[in-house]
Protein backbone atom coordinates (compact mmCIF):
# COMPACT_ATOMS: atom_id res chain seq x y z
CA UNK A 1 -19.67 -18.51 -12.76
CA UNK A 2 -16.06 -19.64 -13.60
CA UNK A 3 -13.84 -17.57 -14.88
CA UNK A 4 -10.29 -17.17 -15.79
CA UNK A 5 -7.98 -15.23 -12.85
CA UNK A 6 -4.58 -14.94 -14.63
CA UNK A 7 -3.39 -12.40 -17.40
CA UNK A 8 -0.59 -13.45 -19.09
CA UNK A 9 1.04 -12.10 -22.25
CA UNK A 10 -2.55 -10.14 -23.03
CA UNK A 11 -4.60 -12.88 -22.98
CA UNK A 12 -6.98 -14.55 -19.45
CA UNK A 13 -6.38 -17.70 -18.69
CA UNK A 14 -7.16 -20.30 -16.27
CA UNK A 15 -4.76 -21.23 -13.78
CA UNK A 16 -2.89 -24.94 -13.00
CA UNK A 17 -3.85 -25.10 -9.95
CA UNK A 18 -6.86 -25.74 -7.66
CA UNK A 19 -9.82 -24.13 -7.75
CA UNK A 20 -10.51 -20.90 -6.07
CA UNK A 21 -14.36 -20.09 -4.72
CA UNK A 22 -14.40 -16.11 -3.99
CA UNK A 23 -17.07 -14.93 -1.70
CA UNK A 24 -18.67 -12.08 -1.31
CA UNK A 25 -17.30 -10.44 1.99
CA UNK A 26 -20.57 -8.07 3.08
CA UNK A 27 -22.97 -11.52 2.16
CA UNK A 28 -20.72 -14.48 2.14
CA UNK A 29 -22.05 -15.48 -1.09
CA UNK A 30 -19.77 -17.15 -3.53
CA UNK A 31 -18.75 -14.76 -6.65
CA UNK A 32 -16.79 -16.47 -9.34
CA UNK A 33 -15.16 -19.58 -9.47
CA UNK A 34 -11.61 -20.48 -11.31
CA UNK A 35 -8.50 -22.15 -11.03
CA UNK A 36 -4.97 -20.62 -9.44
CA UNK A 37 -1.88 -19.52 -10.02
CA UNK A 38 1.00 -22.28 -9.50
CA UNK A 39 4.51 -22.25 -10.30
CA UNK A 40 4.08 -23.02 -14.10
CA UNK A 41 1.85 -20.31 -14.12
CA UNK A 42 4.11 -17.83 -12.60
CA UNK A 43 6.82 -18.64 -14.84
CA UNK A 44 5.12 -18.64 -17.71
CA UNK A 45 4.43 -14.73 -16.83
CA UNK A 46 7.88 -14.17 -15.86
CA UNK A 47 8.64 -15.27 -19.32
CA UNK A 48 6.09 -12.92 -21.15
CA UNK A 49 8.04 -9.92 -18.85
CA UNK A 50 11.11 -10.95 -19.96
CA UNK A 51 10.39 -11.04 -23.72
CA UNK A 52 8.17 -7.77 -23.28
CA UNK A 53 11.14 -5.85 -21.18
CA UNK A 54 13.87 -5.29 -24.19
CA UNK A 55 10.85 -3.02 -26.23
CA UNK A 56 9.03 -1.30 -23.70
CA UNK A 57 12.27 -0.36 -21.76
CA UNK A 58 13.58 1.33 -25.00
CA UNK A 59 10.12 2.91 -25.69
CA UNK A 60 10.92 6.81 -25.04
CA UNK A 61 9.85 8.23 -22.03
CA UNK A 62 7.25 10.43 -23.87
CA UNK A 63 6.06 7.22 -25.97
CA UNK A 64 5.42 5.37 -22.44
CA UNK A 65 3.32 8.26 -21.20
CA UNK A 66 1.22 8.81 -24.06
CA UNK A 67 0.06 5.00 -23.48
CA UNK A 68 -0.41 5.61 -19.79
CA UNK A 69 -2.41 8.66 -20.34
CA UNK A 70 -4.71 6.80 -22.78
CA UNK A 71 -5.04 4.19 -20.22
CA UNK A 72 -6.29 6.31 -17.38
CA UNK A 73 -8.88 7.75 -20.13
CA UNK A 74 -10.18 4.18 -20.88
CA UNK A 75 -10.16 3.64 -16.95
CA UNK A 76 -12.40 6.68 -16.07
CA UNK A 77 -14.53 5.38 -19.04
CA UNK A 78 -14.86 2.26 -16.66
CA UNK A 79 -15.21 3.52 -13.86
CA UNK A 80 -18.02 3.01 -12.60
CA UNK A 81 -17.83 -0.73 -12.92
CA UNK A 82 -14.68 -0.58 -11.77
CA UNK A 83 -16.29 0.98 -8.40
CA UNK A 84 -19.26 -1.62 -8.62
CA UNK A 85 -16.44 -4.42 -8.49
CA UNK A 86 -14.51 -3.06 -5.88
CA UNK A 87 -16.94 -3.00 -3.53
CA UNK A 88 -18.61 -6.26 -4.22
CA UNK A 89 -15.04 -8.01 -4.08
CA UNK A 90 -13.49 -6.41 -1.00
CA UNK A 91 -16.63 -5.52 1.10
CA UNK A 92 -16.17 -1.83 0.93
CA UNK A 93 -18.95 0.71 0.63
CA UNK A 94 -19.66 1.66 -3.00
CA UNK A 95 -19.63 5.69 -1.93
CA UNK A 96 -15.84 4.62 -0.78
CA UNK A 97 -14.77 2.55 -3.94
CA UNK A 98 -16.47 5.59 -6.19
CA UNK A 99 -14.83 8.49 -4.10
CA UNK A 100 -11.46 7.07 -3.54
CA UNK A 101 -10.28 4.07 -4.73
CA UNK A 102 -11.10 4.43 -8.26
CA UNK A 103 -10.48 8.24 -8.76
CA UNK A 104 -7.55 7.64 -6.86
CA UNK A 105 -6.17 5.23 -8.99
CA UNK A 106 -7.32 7.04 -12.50
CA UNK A 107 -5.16 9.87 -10.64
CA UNK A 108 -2.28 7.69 -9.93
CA UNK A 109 -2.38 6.78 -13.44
CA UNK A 110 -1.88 10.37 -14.76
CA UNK A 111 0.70 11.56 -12.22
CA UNK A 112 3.06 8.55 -13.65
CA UNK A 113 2.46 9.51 -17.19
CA UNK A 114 3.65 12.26 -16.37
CA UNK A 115 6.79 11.33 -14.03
CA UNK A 116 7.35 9.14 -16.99
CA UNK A 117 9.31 12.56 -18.98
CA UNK A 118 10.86 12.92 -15.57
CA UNK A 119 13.16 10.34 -14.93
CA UNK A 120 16.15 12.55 -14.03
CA UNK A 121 19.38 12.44 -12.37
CA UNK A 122 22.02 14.44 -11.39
CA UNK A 123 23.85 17.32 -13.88
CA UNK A 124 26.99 16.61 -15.80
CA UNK A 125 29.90 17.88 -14.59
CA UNK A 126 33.19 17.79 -13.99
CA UNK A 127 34.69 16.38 -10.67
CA UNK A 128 37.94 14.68 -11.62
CA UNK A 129 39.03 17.66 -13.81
CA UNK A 130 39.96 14.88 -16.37
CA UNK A 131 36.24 13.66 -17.12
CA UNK A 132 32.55 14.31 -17.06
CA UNK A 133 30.62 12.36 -15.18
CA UNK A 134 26.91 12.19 -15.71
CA UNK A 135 23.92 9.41 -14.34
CA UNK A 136 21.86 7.24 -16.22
CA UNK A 137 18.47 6.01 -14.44
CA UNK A 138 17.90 2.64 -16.14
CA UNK A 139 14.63 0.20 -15.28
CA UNK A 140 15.92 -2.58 -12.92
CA UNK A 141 14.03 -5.26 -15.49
CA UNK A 142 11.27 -7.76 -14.24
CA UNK A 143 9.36 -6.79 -11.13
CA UNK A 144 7.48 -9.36 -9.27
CA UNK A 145 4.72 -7.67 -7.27
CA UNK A 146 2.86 -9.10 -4.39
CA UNK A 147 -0.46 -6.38 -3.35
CA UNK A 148 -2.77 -7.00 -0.37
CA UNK A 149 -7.03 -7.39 -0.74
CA UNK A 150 -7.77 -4.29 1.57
CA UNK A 151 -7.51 -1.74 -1.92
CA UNK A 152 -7.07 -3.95 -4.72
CA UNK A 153 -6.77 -1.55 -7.36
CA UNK A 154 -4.81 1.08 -5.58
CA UNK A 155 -2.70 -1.35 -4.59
CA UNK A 156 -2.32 -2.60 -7.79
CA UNK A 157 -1.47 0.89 -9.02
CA UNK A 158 0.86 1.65 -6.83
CA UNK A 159 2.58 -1.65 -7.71
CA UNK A 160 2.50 -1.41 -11.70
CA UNK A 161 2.70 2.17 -11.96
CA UNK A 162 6.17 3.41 -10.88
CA UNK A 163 7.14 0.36 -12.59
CA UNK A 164 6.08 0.48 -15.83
CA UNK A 165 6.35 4.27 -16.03
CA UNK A 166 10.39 3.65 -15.61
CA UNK A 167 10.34 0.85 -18.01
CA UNK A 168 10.08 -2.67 -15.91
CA UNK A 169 7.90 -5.03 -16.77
CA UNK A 170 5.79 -6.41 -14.40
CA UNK A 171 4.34 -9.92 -12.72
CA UNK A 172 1.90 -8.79 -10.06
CA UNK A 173 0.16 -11.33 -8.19
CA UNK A 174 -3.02 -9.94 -6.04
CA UNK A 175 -4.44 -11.02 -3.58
CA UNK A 176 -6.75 -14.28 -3.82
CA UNK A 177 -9.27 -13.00 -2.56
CA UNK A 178 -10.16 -9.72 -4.39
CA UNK A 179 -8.35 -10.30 -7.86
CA UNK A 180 -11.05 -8.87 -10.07
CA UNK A 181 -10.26 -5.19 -10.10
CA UNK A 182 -6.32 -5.70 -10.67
CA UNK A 183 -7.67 -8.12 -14.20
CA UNK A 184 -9.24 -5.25 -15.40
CA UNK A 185 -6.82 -3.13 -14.86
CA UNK A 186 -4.07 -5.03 -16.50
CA UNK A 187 -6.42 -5.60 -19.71
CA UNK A 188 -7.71 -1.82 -19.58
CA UNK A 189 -3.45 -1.40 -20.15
CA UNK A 190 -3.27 -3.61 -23.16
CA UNK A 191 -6.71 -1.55 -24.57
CA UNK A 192 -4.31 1.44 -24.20
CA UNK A 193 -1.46 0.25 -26.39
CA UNK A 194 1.17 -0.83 -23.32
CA UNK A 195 2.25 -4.34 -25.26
CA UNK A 196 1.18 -7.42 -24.37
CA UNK A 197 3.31 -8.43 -21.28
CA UNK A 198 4.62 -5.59 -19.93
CA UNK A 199 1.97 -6.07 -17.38
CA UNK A 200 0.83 -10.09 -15.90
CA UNK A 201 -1.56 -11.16 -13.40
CA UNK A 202 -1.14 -14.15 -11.58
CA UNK A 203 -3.81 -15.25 -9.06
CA UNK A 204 -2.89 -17.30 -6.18
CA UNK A 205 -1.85 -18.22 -2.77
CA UNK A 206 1.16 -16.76 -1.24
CA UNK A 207 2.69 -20.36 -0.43
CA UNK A 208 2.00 -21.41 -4.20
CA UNK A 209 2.31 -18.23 -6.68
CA UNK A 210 3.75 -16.29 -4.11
CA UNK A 211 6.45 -17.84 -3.33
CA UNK A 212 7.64 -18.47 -6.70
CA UNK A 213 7.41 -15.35 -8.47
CA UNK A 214 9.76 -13.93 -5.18
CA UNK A 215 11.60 -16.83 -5.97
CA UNK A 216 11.82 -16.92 -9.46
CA UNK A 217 15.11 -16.36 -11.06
CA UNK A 218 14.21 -13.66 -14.14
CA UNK A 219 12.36 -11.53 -11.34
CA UNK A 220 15.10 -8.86 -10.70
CA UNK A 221 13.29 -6.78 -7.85
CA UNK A 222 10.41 -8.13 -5.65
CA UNK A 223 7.66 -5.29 -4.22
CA UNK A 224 5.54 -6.72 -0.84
CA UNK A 225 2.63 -5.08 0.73
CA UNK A 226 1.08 -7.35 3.75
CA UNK A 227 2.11 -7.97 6.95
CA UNK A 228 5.56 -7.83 8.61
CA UNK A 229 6.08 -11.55 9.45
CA UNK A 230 5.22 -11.88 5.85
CA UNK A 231 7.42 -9.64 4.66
CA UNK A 232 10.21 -10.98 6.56
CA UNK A 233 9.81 -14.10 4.69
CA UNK A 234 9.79 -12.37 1.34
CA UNK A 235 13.12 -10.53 2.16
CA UNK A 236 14.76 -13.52 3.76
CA UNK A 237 13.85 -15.11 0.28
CA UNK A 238 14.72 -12.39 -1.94
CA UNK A 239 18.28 -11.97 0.01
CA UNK A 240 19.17 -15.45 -1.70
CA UNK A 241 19.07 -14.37 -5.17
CA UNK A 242 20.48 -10.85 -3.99
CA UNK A 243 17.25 -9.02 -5.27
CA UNK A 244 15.82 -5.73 -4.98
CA UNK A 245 13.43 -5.69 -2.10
CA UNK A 246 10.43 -3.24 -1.38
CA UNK A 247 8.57 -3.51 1.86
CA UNK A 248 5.58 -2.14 2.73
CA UNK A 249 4.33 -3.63 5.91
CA UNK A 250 2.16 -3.20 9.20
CA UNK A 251 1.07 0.27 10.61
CA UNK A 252 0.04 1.06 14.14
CA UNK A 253 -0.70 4.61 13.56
CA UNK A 254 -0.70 6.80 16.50
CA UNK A 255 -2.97 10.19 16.92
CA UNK A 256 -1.86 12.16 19.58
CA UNK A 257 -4.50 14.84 20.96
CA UNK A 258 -2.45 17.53 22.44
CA UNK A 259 -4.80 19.66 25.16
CA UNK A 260 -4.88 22.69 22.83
CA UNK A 261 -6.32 20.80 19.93
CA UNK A 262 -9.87 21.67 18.78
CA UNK A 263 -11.64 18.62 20.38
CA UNK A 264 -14.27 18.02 18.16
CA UNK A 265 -12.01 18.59 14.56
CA UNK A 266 -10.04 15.55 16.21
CA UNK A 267 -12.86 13.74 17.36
CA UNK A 268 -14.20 13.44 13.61
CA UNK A 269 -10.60 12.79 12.51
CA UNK A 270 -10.45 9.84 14.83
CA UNK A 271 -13.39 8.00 13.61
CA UNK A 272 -13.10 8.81 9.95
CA UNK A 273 -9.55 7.92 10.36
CA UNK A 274 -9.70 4.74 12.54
CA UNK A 275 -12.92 3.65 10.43
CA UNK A 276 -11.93 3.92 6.94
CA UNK A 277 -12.40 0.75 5.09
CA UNK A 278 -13.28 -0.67 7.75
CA UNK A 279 -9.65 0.31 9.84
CA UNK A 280 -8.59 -2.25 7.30
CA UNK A 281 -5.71 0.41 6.59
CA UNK A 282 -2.18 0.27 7.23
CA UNK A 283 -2.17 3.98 8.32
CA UNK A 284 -5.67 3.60 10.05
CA UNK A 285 -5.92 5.92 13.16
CA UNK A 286 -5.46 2.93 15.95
CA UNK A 287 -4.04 4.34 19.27
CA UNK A 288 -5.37 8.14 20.39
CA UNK A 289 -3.67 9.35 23.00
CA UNK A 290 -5.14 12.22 24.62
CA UNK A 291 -3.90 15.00 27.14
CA UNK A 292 -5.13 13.72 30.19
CA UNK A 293 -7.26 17.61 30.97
CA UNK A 294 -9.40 16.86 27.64
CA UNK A 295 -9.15 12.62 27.70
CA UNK A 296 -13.11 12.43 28.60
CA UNK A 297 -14.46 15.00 26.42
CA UNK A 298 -12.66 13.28 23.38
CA UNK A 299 -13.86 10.21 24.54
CA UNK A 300 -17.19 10.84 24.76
CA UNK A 301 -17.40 12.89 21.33
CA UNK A 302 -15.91 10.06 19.49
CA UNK A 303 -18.25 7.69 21.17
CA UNK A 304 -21.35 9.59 19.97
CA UNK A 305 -19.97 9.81 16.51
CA UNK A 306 -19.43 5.99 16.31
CA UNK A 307 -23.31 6.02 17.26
CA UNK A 308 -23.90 7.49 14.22
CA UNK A 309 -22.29 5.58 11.74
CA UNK A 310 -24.28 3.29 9.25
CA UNK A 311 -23.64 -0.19 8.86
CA UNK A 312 -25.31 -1.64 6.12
CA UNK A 313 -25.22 -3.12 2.52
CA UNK A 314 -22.16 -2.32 0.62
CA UNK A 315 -24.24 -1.35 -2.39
CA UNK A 316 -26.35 1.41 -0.46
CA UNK A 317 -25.02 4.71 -1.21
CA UNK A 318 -26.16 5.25 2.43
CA UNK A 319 -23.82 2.92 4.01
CA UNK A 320 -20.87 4.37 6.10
CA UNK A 321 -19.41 1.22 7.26
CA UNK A 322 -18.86 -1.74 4.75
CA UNK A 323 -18.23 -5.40 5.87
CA UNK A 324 -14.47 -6.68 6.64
CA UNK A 325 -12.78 -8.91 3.98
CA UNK A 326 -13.84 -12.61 5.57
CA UNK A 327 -16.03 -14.11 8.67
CA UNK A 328 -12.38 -15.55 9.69
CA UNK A 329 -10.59 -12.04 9.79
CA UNK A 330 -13.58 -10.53 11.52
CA UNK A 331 -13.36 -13.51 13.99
CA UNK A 332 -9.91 -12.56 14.62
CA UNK A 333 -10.82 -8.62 15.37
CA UNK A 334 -13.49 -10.00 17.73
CA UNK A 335 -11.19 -11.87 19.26
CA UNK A 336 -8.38 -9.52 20.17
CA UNK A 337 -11.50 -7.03 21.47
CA UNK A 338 -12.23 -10.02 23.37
CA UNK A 339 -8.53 -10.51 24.80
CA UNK A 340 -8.16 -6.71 25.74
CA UNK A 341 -11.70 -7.02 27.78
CA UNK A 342 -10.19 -9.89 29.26
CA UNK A 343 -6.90 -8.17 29.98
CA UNK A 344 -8.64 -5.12 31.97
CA UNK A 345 -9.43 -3.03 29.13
CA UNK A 346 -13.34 -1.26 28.50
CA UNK A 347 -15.23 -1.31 25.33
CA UNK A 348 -17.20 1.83 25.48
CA UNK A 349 -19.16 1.46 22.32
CA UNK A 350 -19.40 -1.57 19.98
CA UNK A 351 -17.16 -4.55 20.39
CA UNK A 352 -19.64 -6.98 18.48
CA UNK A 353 -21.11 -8.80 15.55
CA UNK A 354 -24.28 -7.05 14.30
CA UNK A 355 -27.35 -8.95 14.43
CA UNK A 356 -28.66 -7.99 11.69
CA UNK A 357 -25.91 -9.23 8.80
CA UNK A 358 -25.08 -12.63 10.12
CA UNK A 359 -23.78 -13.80 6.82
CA UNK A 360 -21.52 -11.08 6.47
CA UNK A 361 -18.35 -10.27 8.37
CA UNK A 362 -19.22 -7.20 9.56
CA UNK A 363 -18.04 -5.66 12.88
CA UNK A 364 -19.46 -2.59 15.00
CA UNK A 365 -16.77 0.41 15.29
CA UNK A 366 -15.67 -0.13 18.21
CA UNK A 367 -13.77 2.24 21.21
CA UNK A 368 -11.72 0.79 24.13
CA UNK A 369 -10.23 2.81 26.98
CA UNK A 370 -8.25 1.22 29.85
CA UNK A 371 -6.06 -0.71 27.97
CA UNK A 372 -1.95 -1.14 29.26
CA UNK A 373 0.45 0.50 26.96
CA UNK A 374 2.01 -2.94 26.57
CA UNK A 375 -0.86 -4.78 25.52
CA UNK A 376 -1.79 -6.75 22.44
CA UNK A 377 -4.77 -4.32 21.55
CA UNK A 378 -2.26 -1.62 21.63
CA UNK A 379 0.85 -2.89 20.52
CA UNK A 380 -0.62 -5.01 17.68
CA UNK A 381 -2.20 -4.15 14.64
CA UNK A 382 -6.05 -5.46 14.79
CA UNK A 383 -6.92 -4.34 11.24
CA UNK A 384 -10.36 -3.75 12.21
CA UNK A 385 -12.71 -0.97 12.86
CA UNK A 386 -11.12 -0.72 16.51
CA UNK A 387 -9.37 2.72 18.49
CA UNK A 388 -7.66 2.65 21.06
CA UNK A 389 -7.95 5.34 23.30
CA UNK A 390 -5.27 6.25 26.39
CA UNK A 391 -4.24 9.55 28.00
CA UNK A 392 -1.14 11.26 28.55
CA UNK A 393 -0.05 14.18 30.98
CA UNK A 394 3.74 15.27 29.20
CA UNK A 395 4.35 16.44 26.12
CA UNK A 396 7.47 14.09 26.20
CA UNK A 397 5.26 11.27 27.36
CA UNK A 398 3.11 11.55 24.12
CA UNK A 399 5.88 11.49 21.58
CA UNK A 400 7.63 8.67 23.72
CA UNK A 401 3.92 6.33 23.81
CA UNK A 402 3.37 7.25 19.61
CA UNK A 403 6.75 6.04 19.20
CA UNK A 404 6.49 2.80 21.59
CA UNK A 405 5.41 0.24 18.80
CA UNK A 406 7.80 -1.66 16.33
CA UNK A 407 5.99 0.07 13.36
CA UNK A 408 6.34 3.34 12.18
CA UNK A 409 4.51 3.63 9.24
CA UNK A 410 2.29 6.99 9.78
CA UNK A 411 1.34 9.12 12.58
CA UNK A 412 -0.90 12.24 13.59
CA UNK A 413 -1.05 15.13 16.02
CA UNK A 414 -3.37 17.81 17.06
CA UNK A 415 -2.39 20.95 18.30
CA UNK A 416 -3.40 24.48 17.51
CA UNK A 417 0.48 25.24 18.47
CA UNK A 418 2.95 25.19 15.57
CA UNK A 419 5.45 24.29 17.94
CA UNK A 420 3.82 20.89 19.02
CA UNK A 421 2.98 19.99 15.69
CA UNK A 422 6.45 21.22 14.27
CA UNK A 423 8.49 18.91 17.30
CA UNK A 424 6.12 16.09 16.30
CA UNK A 425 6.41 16.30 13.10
CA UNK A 426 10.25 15.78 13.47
CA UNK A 427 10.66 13.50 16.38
CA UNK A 428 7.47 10.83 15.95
CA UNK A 429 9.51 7.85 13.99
CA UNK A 430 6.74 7.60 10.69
CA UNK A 431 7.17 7.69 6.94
CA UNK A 432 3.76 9.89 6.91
CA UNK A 433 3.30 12.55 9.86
CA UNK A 434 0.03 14.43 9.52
CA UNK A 435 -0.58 17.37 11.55
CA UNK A 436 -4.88 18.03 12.55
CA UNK A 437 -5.69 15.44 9.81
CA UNK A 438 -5.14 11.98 9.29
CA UNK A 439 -5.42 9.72 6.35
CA UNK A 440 -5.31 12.09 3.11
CA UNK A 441 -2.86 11.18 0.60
CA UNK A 442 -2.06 12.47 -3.18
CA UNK A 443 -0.22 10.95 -6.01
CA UNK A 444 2.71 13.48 -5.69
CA UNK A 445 3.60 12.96 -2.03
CA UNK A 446 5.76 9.25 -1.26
CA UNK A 447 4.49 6.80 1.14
CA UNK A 448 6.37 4.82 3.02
CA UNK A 449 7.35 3.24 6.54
CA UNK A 450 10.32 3.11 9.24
CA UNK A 451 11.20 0.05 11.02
CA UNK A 452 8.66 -2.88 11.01
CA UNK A 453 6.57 -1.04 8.66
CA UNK A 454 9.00 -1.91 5.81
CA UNK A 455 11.51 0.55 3.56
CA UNK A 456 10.90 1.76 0.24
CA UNK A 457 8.53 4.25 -0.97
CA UNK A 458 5.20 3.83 -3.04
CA UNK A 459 3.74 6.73 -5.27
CA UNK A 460 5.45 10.18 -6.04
CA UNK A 461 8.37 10.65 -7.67
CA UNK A 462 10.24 9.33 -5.27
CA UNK A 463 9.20 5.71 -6.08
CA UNK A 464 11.62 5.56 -9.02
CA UNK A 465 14.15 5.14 -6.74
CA UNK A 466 12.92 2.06 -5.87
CA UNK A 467 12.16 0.87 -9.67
CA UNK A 468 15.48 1.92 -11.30
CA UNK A 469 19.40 1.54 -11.01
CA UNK A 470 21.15 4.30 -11.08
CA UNK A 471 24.41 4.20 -13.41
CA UNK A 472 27.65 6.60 -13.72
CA UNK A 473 28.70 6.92 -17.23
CA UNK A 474 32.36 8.96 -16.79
CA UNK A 475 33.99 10.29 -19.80
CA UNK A 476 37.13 11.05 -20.49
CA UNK A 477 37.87 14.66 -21.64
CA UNK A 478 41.51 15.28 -22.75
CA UNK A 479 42.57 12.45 -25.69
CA UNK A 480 45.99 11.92 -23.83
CA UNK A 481 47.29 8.46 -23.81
CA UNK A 482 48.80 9.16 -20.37
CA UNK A 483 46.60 9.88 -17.32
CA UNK A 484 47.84 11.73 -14.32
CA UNK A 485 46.52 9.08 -12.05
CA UNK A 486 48.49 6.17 -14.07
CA UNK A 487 51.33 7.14 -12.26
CA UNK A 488 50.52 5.42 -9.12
CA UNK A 489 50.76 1.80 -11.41
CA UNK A 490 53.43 2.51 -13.93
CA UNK A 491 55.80 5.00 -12.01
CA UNK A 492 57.81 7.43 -14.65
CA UNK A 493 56.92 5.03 -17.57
């Protein structure tokens, strides 16, 4: 089937560029067909944002939010489909698309109709004694989005919802290889009443569309989730046209298991965590470090619950563990498993293509223990359904090893102590610290890395300060021709 994979102005339309095939991850089985995203293409949406920004940016804040509110109805009316897509396109277990990437979303929706009346800044007052000064929040203009394949419609959420709730207008280009789910969400928009390009889609490679929406010289503020290499690129582009960058890059999440901790509530945190979506998660659980007194009996607990988990069709309700996005990126998993074996490291459960889905790109969770702190299996992120397991005998030691990466994008720690969980709460360096869980997120709460794992913050509230400048408006108070400070130019005159 060919189809159309861009949405400009309201209306799908094919692409100038070559043709895309997109497979199936969990069979390998070709999808759709159509052409991508080039350069024309992505300027041709940057000009239906630009012509859409002027009336959607002076739509009120309550007329924006009754339009996003209609649009998470229509979404939830779609929803199952939407979860039916999801899955199909990015490999992921249909009981995971219907239970929390599309409720998610529909949530995400709602929370920004609401921020929408919220757009706030600080009180007017009086500081100079001669004026009052008060702040405008104003929408930066045309946002050019780039979102990753592992959630395609969160990610496209997260992208287009601060944005348009603020009043941008927005080119988002998705990934290639999962596009579907972001198409209907952008048309499922323009069902709601949000005007025809206020919200583009533009469906291509990062070399092609990519780099010319970041590029582009309407875009006014460029949003990245993917890698940190990547993002490098995308700020070291941006930086020429002196636009607004958000980054939201690589995760090596730590999850430290203090020897208080209630073993087996961490144990099921660690494989639900380093599992979910196949660990294709930028917060994924991926390094467990254990207090050395209780490092076996974690080991072993999370080794019997990897035993249990069911690998299996995507579309079985059943099915714990879906496929990974491609045979190439699950080659790439196997081989860093591979590299840590060969380093010293021991796989004690999985570490292997399954047998039984050989078309697929599925890969066995898999535990390793014995791996050097300074190794690639450690210190890299593998983006797979892979922990790393090490132990630890200090309390210093443990905050010093969750810190030793270049990412810090979240974290966890175990402890029935409030003091363990209170120092690491304030000294592991993580935009998300989560104390006896790991993974949970809500719509009102930011997200959001230190160091390699990018700056900026998606969801909550506190995204707005990433989709708006903020302006002082100061007004003068007392009429008089004459200012007390115009003494400093014009001496006694």
């Amino acid at each position: 089937m060919h189809v159309p994979l861009q949405y400009i102005d309201g209306v799908r339309r094919a692409g100038a560029g070559e043709v895309l095939a997109i497979a199936e991850p969990a069979t390998g089985a070709v999808i759709a067909t159509g052409t991508a995203a080039t350069a024309t293409d992505v300027d041709a949406a940057v000009v239906a944002a630009v012509a859409a920004f002027p009336g959607w940016s002076t739509r009120t804040p309550g007329e924006r939010s009754v339009a996003m509110y209609r649009w998470a109805d229509l979404l939830a009316e779609r929803a199952g489909e939407l979860a039916a897509v999801e899955s199909r396109g990015a490999g992921k277990p249909i009981k995971l698309a219907t239970e929390f990437d599309v409720p998610g979303t529909i949530d995400n929706v709602r929370f920004f109709a609401c921020a929408a009346r919220n757009l706030d800044g600080r009180a007017s007052a009086e500081y100079s004694g001669e004026h009052t000064s008060s702040i405008r929040r104003e929408p930066v203009g045309v946002v050019g989005s780039i979102a990753p394949w592992n959630y395609p419609l969160q990610m496209a959420g997260w992208k287009v919802l601060p944005a348009v709730a603020a009043g941008n207008t927005i080119v988002l280009k998705p990934s290639e290889l999962t596009p579907f789910t972001s198409l209907i969400f952008a048309e499922t928009a323009t069902a709601a009443g949000i005007p025809a390009g206020v919200i583009n889609i533009v469906t291509g490679t990062g070399p092609e569309a990519g780099a010319a929406l970041v590029a582009h010289p309407d875009v006014a503020m460029v949003s990245f989730t993917g890698s940190t290499g990547v993002g490098k690129q995308v700020a070291a582009t941006a930086a020429g046209s002196v636009k607004r960058v958000h980054l939201e890059l690589g995760g090596k999440a730590p999850f430290v298991v203090f020897d208080d901790a209630d073993i087996e509530a961490a144990a099921r945190g660690a494989v639900a965590g380093a599992l979910i979506n196949g660990g294709q998660d930028c917060t994924a659980a991926t390094r467990a470090y254990v207090q050395r007194s209780r490092f076996g009996q974690f080991v072993a607990r999370v080794a019997e619950l990897m035993d249990g988990v069911t690998i299996g069709p995507v579309d079985d309700p059943h099915t714990d563990l879906g496929s990974l996005i491609s045979r190439a990126h699950r080659d790439r998993v196997a081989a860093m498993v591979d590299r840590a074996v060969a380093d010293g490291a021991k796989v004690v459960r999985g570490g292997r293509i399954p047998p039984a889905f050989p078309q697929g790109a599925y890969y066995e969770p898999t535990l390793i223990v014995d791996a050097a702190q300074d190794s690639a299996i450690v210190q890299q992120e593998v983006f797979g359904p892979v922990l790393v397991c090490l132990p630890f005998d200090t309390d210093d030691e443990a905050i010093a090893l969750a810190n030793d990466t270049p990412y810090g994008l979240a974290a966890s720690a175990w402890s029935t102590s409030v003091f363990r969980t209170a120092r690491a709460a304030r000294e592991i360096k993580a935009g998300c610290v989560w104390l006896n869980d790991h993974i949970p997120i809500v719509s009102e709460m930011p997200h959001g890395g230190y160091k390699a794992s990018g700056f900026g913050k998606d969801m909550s509230a506190y995204s707005f300060d990433e989709y708006t400048n903020i302006k002082h408006v100061m007004h003068e108070l007392t009429g008089a021709p004459a200012k007390s400070w115009h003494a400093i130019v014009m001496g006694d005159r």
